[in-house]
Protein backbone atom coordinates (compact mmCIF):
# COMPACT_ATOMS: atom_id res chain seq x y z
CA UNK A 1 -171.57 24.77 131.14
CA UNK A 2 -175.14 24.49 131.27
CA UNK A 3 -177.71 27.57 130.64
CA UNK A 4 -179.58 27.38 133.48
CA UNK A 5 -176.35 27.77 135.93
CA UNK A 6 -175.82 31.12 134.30
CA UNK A 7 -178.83 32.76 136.23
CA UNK A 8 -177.14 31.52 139.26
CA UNK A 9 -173.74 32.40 138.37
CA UNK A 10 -174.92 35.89 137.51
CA UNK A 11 -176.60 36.21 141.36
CA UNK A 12 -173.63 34.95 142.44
CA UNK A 13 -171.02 37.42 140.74
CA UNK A 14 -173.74 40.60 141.82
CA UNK A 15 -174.04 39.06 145.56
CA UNK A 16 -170.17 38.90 146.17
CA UNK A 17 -169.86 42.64 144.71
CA UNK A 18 -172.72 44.12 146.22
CA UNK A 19 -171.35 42.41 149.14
CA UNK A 20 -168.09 44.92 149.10
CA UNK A 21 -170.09 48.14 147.82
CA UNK A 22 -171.81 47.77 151.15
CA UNK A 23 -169.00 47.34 153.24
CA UNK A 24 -167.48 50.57 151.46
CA UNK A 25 -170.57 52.55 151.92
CA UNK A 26 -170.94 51.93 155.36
CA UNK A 27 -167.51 53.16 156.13
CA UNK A 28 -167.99 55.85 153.87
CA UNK A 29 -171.00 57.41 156.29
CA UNK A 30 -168.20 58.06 158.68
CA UNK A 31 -165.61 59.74 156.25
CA UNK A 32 -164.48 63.34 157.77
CA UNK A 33 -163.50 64.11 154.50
CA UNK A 34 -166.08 67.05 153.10
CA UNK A 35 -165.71 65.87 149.43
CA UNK A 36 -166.01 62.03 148.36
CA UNK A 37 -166.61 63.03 144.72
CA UNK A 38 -170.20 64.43 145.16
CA UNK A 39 -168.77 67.70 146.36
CA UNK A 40 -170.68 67.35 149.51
CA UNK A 41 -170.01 70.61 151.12
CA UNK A 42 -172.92 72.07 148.40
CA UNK A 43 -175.61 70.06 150.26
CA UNK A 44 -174.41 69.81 153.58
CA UNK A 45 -173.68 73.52 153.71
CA UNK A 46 -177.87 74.05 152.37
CA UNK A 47 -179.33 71.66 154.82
CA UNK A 48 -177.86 73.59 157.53
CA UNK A 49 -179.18 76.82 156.43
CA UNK A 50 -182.35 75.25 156.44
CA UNK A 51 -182.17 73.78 160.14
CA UNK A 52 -180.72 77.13 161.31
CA UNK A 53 -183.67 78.81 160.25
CA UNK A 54 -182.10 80.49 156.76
CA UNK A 55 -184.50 80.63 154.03
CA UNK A 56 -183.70 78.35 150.99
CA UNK A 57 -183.55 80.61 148.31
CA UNK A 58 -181.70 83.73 148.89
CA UNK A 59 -180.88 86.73 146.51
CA UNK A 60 -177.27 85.41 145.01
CA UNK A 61 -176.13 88.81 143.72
CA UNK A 62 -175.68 90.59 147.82
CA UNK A 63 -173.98 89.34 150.28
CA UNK A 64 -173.10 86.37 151.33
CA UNK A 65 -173.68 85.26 147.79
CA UNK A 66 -175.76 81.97 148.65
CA UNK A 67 -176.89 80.12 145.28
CA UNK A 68 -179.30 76.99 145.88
CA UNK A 69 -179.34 75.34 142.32
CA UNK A 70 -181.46 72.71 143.10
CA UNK A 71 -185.00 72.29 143.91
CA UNK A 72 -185.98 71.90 147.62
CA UNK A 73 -187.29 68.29 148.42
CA UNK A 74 -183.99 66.87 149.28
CA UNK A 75 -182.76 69.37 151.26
CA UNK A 76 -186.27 70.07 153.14
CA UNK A 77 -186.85 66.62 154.33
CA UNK A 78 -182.62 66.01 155.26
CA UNK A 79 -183.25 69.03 157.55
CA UNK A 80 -186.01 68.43 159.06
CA UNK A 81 -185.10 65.21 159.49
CA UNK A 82 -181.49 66.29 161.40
CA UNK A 83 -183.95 69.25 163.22
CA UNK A 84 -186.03 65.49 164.30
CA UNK A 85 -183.24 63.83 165.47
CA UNK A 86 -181.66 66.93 167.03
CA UNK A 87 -178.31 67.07 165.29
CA UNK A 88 -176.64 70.16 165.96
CA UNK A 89 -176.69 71.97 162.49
CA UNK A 90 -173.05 74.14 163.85
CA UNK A 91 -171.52 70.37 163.56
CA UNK A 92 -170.88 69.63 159.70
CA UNK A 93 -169.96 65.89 160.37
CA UNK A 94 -173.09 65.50 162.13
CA UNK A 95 -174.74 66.94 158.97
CA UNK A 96 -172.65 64.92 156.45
CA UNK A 97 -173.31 61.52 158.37
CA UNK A 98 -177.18 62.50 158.37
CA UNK A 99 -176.68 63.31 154.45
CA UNK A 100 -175.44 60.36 153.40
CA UNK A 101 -177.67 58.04 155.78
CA UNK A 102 -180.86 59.81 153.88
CA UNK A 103 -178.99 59.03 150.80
CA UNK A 104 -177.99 55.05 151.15
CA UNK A 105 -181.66 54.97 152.41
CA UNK A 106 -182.71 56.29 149.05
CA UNK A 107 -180.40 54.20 146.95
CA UNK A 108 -181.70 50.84 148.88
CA UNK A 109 -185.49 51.97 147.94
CA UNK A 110 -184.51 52.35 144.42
CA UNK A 111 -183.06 48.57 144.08
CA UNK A 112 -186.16 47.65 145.93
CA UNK A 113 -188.51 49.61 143.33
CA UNK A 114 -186.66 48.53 140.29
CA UNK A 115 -186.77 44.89 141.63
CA UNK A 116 -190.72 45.24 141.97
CA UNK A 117 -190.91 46.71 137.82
CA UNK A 118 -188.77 43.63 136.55
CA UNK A 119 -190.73 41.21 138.60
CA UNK A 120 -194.14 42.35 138.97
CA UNK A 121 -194.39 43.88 135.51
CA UNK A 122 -191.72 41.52 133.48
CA UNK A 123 -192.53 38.15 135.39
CA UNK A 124 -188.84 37.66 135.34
CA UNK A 125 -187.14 34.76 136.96
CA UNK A 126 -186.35 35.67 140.67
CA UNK A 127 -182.05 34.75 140.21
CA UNK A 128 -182.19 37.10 136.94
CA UNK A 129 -184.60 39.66 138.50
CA UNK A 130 -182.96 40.07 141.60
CA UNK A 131 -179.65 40.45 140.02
CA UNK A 132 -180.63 43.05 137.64
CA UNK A 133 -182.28 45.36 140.37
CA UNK A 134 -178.83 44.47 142.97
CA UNK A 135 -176.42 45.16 140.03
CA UNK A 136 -177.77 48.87 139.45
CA UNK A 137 -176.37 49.33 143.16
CA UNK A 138 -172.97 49.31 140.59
CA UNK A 139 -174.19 51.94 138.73
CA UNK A 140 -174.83 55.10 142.00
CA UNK A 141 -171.64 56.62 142.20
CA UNK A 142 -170.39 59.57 144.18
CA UNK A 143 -172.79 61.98 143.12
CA UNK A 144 -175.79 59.56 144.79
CA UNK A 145 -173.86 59.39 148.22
CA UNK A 146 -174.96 62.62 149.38
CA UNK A 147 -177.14 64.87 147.11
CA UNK A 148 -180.63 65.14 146.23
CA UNK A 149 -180.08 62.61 142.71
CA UNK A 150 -180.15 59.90 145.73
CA UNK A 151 -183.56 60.96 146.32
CA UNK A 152 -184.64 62.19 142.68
CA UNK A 153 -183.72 58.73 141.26
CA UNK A 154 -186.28 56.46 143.81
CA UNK A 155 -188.64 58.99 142.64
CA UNK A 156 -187.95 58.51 139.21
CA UNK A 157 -188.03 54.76 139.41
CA UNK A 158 -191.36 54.86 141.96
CA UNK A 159 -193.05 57.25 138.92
CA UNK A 160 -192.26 54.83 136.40
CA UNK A 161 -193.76 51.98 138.11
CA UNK A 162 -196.81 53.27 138.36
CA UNK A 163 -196.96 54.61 134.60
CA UNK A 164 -196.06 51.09 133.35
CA UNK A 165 -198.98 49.81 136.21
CA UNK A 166 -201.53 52.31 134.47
CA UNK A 167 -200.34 51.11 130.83
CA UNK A 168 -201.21 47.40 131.07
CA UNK A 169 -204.26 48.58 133.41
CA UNK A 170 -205.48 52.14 132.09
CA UNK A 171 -206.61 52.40 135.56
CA UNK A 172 -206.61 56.47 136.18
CA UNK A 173 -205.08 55.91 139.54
CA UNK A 174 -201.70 54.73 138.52
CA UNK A 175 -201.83 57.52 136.84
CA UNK A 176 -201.91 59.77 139.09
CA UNK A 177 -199.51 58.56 141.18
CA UNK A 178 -196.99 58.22 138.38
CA UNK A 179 -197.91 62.32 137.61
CA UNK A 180 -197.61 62.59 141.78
CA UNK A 181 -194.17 61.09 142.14
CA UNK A 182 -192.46 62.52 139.01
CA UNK A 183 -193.80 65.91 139.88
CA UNK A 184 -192.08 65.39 143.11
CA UNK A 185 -188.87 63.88 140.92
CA UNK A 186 -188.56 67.22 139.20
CA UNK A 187 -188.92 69.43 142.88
CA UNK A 188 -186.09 67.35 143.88
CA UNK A 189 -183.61 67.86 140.90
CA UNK A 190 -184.83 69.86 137.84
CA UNK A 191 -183.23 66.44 135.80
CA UNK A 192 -187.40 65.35 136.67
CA UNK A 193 -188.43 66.65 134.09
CA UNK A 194 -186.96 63.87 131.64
CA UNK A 195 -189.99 61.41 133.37
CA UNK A 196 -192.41 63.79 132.81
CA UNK A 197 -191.28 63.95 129.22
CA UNK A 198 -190.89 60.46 128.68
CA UNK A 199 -194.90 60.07 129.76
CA UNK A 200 -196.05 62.70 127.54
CA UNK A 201 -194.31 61.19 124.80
CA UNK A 202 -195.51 57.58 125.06
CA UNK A 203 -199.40 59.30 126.10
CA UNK A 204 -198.94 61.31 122.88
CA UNK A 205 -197.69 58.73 120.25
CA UNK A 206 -200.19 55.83 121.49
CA UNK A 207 -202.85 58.62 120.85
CA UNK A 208 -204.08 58.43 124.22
CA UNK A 209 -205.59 62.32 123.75
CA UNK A 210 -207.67 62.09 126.69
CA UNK A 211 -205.37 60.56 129.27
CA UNK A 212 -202.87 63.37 127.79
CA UNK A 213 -205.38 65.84 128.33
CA UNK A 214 -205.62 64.17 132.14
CA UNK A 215 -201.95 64.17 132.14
CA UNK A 216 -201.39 67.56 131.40
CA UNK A 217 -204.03 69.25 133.91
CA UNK A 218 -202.84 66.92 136.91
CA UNK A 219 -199.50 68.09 136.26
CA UNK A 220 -200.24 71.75 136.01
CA UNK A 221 -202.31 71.44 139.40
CA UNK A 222 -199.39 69.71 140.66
CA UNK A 223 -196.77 72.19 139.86
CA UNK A 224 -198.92 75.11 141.58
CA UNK A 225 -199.49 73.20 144.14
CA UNK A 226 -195.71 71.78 144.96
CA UNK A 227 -194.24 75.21 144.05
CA UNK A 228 -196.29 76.85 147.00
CA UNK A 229 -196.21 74.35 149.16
CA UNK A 230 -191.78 73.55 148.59
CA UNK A 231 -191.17 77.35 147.63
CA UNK A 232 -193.87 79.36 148.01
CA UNK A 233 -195.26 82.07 144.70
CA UNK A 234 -193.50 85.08 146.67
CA UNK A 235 -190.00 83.57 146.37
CA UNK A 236 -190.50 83.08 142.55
CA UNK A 237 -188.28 85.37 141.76
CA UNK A 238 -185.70 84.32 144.07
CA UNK A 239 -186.11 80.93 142.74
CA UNK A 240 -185.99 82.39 139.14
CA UNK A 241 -182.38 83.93 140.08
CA UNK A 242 -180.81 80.10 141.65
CA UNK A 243 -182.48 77.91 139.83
CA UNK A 244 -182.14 79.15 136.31
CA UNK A 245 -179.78 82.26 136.17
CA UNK A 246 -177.55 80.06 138.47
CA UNK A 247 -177.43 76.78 136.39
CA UNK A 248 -176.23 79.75 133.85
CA UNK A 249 -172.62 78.00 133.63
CA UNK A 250 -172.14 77.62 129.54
CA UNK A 251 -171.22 74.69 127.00
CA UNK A 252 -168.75 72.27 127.69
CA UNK A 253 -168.08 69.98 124.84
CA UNK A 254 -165.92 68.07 126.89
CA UNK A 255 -168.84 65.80 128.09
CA UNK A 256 -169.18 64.36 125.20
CA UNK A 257 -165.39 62.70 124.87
CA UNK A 258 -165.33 62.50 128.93
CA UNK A 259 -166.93 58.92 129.07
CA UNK A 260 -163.38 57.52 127.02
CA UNK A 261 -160.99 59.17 128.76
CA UNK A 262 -162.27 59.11 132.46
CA UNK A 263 -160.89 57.09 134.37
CA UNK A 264 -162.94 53.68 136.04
CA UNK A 265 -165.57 54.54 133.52
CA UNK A 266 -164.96 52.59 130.73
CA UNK A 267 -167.51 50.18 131.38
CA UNK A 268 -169.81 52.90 129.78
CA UNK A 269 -168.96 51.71 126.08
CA UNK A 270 -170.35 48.60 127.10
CA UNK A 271 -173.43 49.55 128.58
CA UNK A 272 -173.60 52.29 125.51
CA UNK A 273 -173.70 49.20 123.09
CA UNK A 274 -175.89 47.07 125.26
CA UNK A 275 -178.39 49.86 125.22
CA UNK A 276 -177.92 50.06 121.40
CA UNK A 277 -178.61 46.41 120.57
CA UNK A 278 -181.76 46.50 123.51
CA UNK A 279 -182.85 49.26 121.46
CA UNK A 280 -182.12 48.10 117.98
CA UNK A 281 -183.89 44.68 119.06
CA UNK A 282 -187.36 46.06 120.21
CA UNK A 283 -187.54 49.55 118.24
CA UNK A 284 -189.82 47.78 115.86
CA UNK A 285 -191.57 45.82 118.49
CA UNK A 286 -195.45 45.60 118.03
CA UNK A 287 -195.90 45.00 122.23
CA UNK A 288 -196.75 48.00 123.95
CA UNK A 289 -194.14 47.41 126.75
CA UNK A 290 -191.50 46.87 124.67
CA UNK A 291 -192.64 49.98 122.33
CA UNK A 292 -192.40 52.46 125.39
CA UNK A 293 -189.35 50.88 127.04
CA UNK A 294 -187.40 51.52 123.75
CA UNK A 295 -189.36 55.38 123.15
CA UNK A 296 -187.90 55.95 127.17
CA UNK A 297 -184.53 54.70 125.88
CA UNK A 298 -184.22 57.22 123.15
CA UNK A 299 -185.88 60.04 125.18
CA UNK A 300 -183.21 58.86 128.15
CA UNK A 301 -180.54 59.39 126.35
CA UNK A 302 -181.68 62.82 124.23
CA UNK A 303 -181.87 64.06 127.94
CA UNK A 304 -178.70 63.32 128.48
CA UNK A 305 -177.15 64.53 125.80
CA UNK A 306 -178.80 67.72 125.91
CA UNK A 307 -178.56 68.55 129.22
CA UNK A 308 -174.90 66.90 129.69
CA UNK A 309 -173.84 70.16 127.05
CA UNK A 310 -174.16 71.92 130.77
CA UNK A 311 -170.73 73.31 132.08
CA UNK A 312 -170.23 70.99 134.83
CA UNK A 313 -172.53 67.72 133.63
CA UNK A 314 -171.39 64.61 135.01
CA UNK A 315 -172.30 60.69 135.04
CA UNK A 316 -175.42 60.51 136.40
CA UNK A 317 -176.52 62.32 133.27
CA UNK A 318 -176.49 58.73 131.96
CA UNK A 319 -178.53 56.81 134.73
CA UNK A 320 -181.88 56.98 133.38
CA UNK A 321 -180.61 55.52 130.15
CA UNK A 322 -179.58 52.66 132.23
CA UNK A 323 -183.00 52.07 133.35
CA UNK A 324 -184.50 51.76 130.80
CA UNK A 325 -182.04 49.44 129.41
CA UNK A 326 -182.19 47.38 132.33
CA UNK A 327 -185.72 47.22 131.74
CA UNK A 328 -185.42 45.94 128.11
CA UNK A 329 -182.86 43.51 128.92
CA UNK A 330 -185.22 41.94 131.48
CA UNK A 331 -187.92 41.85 128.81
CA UNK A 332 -185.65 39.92 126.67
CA UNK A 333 -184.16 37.44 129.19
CA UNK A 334 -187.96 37.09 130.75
CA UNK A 335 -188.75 35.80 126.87
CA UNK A 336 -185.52 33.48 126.72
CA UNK A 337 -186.36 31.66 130.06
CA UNK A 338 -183.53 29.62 129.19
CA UNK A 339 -181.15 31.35 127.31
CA UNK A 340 -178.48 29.98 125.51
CA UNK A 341 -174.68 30.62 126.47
CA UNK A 342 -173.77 32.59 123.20
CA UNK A 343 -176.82 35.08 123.94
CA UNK A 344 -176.41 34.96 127.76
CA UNK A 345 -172.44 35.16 128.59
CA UNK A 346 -171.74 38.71 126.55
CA UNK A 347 -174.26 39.45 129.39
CA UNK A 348 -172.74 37.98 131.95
CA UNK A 349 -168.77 39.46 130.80
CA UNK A 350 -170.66 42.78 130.65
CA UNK A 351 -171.79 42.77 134.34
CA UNK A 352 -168.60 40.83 136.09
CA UNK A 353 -166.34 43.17 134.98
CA UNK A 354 -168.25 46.18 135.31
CA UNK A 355 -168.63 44.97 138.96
CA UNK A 356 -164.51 44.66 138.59
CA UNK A 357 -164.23 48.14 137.48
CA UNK A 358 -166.36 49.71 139.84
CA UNK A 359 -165.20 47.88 142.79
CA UNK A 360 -161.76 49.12 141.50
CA UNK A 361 -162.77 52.72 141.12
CA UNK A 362 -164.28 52.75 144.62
CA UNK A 363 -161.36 51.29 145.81
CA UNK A 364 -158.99 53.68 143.82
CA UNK A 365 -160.58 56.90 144.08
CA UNK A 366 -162.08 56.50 147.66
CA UNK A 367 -159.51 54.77 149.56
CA UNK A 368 -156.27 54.55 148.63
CA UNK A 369 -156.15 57.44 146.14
CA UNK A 370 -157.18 60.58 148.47
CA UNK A 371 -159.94 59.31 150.73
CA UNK A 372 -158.32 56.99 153.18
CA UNK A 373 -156.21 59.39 154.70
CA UNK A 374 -155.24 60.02 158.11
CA UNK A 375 -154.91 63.75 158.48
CA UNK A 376 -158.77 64.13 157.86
CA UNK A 377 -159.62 64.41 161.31
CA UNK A 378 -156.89 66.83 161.98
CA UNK A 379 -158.09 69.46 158.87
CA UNK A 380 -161.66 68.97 160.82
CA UNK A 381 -159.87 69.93 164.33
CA UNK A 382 -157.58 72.48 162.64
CA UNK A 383 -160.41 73.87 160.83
CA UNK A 384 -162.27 74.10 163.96
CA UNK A 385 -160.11 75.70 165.50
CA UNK A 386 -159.85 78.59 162.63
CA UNK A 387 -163.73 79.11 163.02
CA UNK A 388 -163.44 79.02 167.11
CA UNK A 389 -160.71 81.72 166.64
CA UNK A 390 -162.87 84.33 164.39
CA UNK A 391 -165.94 83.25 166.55
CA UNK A 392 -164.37 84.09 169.87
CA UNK A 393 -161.06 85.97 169.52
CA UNK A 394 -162.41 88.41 166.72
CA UNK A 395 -166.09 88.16 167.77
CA UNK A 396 -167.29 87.99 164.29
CA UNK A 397 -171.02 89.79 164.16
CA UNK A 398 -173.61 87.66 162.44
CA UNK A 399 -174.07 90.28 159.70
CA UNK A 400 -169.59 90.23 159.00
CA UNK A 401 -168.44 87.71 156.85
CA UNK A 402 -165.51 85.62 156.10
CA UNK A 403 -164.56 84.94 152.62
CA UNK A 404 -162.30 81.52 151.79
CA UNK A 405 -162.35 80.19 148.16
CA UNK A 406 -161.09 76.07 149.56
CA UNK A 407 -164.16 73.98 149.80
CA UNK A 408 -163.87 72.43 153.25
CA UNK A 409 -165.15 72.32 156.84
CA UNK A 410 -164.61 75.99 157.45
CA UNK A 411 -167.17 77.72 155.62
CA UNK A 412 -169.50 74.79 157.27
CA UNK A 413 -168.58 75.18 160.84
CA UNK A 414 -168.93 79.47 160.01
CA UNK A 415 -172.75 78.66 158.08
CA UNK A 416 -173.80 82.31 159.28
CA UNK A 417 -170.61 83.87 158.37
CA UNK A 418 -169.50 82.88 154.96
CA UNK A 419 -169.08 85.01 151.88
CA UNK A 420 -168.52 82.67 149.15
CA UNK A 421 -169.27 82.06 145.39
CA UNK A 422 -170.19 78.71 144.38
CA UNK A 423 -168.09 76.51 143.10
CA UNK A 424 -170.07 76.47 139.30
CA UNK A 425 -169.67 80.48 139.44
CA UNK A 426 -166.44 80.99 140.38
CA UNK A 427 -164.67 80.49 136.83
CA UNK A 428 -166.95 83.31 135.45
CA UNK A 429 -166.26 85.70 138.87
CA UNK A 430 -162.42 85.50 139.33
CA UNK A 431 -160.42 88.26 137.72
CA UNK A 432 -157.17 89.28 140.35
CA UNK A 433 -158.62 92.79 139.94
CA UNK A 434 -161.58 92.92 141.90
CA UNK A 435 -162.56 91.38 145.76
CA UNK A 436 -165.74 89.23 144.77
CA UNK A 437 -166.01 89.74 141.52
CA UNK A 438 -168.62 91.57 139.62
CA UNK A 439 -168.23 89.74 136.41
CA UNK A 440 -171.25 87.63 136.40
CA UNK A 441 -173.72 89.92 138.66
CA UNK A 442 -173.60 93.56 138.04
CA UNK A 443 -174.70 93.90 141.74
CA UNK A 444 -171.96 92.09 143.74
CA UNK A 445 -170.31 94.44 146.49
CA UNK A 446 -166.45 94.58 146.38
CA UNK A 447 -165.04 94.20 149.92
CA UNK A 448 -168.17 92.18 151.23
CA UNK A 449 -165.77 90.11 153.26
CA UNK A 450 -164.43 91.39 156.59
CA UNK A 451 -161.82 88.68 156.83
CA UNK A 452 -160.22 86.58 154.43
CA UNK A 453 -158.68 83.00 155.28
CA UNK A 454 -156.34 81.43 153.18
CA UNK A 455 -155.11 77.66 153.07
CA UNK A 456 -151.61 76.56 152.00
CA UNK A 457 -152.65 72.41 151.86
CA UNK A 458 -154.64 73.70 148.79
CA UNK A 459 -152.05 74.92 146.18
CA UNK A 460 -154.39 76.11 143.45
CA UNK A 461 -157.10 77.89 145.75
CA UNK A 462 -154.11 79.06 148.27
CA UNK A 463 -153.02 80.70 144.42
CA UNK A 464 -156.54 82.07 143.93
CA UNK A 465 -156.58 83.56 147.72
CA UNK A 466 -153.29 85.37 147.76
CA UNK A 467 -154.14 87.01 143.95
CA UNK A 468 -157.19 88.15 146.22
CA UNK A 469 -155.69 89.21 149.39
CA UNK A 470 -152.75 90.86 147.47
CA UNK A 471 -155.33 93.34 145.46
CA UNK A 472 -157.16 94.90 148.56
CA UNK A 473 -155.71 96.47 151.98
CA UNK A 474 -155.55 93.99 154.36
CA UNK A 475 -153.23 92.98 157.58
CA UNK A 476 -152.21 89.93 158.52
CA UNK A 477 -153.97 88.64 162.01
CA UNK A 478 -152.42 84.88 162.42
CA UNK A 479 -151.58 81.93 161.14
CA UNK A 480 -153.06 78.44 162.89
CA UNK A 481 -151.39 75.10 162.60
CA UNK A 482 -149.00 76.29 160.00
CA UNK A 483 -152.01 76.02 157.13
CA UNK A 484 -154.71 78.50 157.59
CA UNK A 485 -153.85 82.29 157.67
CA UNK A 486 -156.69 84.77 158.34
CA UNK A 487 -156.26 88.52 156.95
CA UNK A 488 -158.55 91.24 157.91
CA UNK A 489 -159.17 93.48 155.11
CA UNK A 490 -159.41 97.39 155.49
């Protein structure tokens, strides 16, 4: 086979994939399902808070409990955005569709950004470059269908443009913007900080003192300025309790063996060697490029190992190592112009069946698996129906509250009513002794909840519920559809 087909071939192979991913995406936007891996009812359940007029950040130790983890860009613009377009925030499909719209919107601006850094800044070959920026498509799973990471990674990637613009023009403007968007990176997912980082670092070992010095005060204005303006200086404390005390979740060590036994993601090992020979290849490199791809390589994946230690850490912990190792891999195929078949075709096995395995975990996991069923439009309806019942027939009060430990539609269609611990809290909380546990906060109140409701198509949870509802005084009010039974406590 000749070289110069490969190029083509490799288009070819992402084209045809990228091809399916958007077919599956597209009918993905109109799952009912609450949950396609990114545990969606977290975000859509804070942008409606937001559109019904509920402040962001909330005390988390009173009732009803509400713990926003994440910082607010994402969830500020998705709501004001559905407030816009007049989606009704009471309707959590509505909210979900809007969600992951705003998200595939995001992911499409990231290939477009990380196209414009391999071409305009690489001078890569237009078969190779737009490969490279289609195949990372591959590489957005669940958790970039419908949370802010959609959004924080196009920031990431839009910041890094411009810091690789200022370092081959040292033009103060670039920047600034590069300071402007990862500022914005970090108020959209505290992961942010890692670009922030990775610009200090490369500012501090070229001995760039004064652009460090520039660095450092824009970013300091910046983070006064975005925390007022996104949170405001007389929440701080509020924020204080989510976004620190509530990430409070422990070490788990089972990150760290995850990526060989989870399944569809063995394709890691590859891309973990790849970025080991990119890195191994250019550490040494006298070209600045080069130098500070290889410096945000190693700071990449420090990040990641670091913050993966977090109870709860998933893949996209990895995703800025892949940038950077995209970006080094373009630098060396944008020096081989031509590249032989022994150099190129590890390559090319690399990304055709990392295309195979991801098609096959989409297909898996999201379809056939658990995802493609047909009774997800009856839970919505059934659910419904639960939250029209304690809505009309009990006449809930806006300051009673329902307590239900499954994450699914009903705490979304109740958004005023709910009583409920999040889902990274609730391994620390439950102890069959107490009614919303005072474990982690000294200050939660037992018997917040007026109403319990309980739901028997969830075995584990339905276990968790009746340990709950058989520790307090409560009566039985009805059971709907055979699945959800509500309980009014005394």
């Amino acid at each position: 086979m000749k070289s110069h087909l490969l190029p083509k071939i490799l288009l070819l192979i992402v084209l045809i994939f990228v091809g399916l991913h958007c077919f599956f995406r597209l009918k993905i936007l109109f799952f009912y399902s609450s949950d396609i891996g990114g545990i969606e009812q977290y975000p859509t359940a804070i942008i409606q808070q937001l559109m019904l007029g509920i402040p962001l950040y909330n005390d988390p130790e009173i009732v009803p409990f509400r713990v926003v983890q994440l910082m607010p860009l994402y969830y500020k613009i998705a709501a004001f955005t559905g407030n816009l377009l007049h989606i009704d925030p009471n309707e959590p499909y509505q909210v979900l569709i809007l969600s992951r719209s705003f998200s595939l919107i995001c992911n499409i601006l990231t290939l477009f950004f990380l196209y414009l850094i391999i071409k305009k800044h690489l001078f890569i070959h237009f078969n190779i470059a737009l490969s490279l920026s289609l195949f990372f498509f591959f590489l957005l799973r669940e958790w970039y269908f419908s949370r802010s990471d959609s959004l924080y990674i196009l920031l990431h990637i839009i910041s890094l443009y411009n810091f690789i613009f200022f370092l081959k023009s040292t033009k103060k403007q670039h920047l600034l913007f590069a300071c402007v968007f990862g500022m914005l990176a970090f108020f959209t997912k505290q992961a942010g900080a890692m670009i922030l980082i990775y610009m200090f670092v490369v500012l501090f070992l070229e001995k760039k003192y004064t652009n460090l010095m520039l660095f450092s005060v824009i970013n300091c204005s910046l983070f006064l300025l975005f925390f007022q303006i996104f949170i405001g200086f007389e929440n701080i404390f509020l924020w204080y309790k989510n976004n620190i005390l509530g990430l409070r979740t422990g070490f788990d060590s089972g990150f760290y063996t995850a990526m060989f036994r989870y399944k569809g993601n063995f394709y890691i090992i590859g891309w973990l060697v790849l970025a080991f020979f990119m890195l191994k290849k250019y550490f040494f490199s006298s070209k600045s490029l080069e130098k500070n791809l290889v410096i945000g390589s190693i700071v990449a994946f420090l990040f990641a190992i670091i913050t993966g230690a977090k109870n709860g850490a998933s893949f996209n912990h990895w995703t800025e190592l892949w940038i950077f190792t995209f970006l080094l891999l373009s630098t060396y195929l944008s020096e081989n112009s031509n590249p032989k078949i022994y150099t190129f075709a590890p390559i090319l096995l690399l990304f055709f069946a990392t295309a195979i395995t991801m098609t096959y975990s989409y297909y898996a996991s999201i379809y056939t698996a658990r995802k493609w069923r047909t009774d997800e439009p009856y839970r919505y309806e059934s659910q419904r129906k639960v939250a029209n019942y304690i809505k009309n027939n009990l006449a809930i009060k806006e300051n009673e509250y329902i307590y239900t430990t499954f994450r699914d539609f009903l705490d979304l269609f109740l958004p005023k009513n709910t009583c409920a611990i999040h889902k990274d809290m609730i391994v620390f909380l439950h102890t069959p002794k107490t009614f919303l546990y005072p474990e982690l906060f000294p200050k939660l109140q037992k018997n917040a909840a007026k109403y319990v409701v309980t739901s028997n198509t969830i075995k584990s949870e339905f276990l968790m519920d009746t340990e709950i509802i058989d520790t307090v005084n409560y009566k039985k009010i009805i059971t709907i559809d055979d699945n959800y039974t509500i309980f009014e406590l005394k």
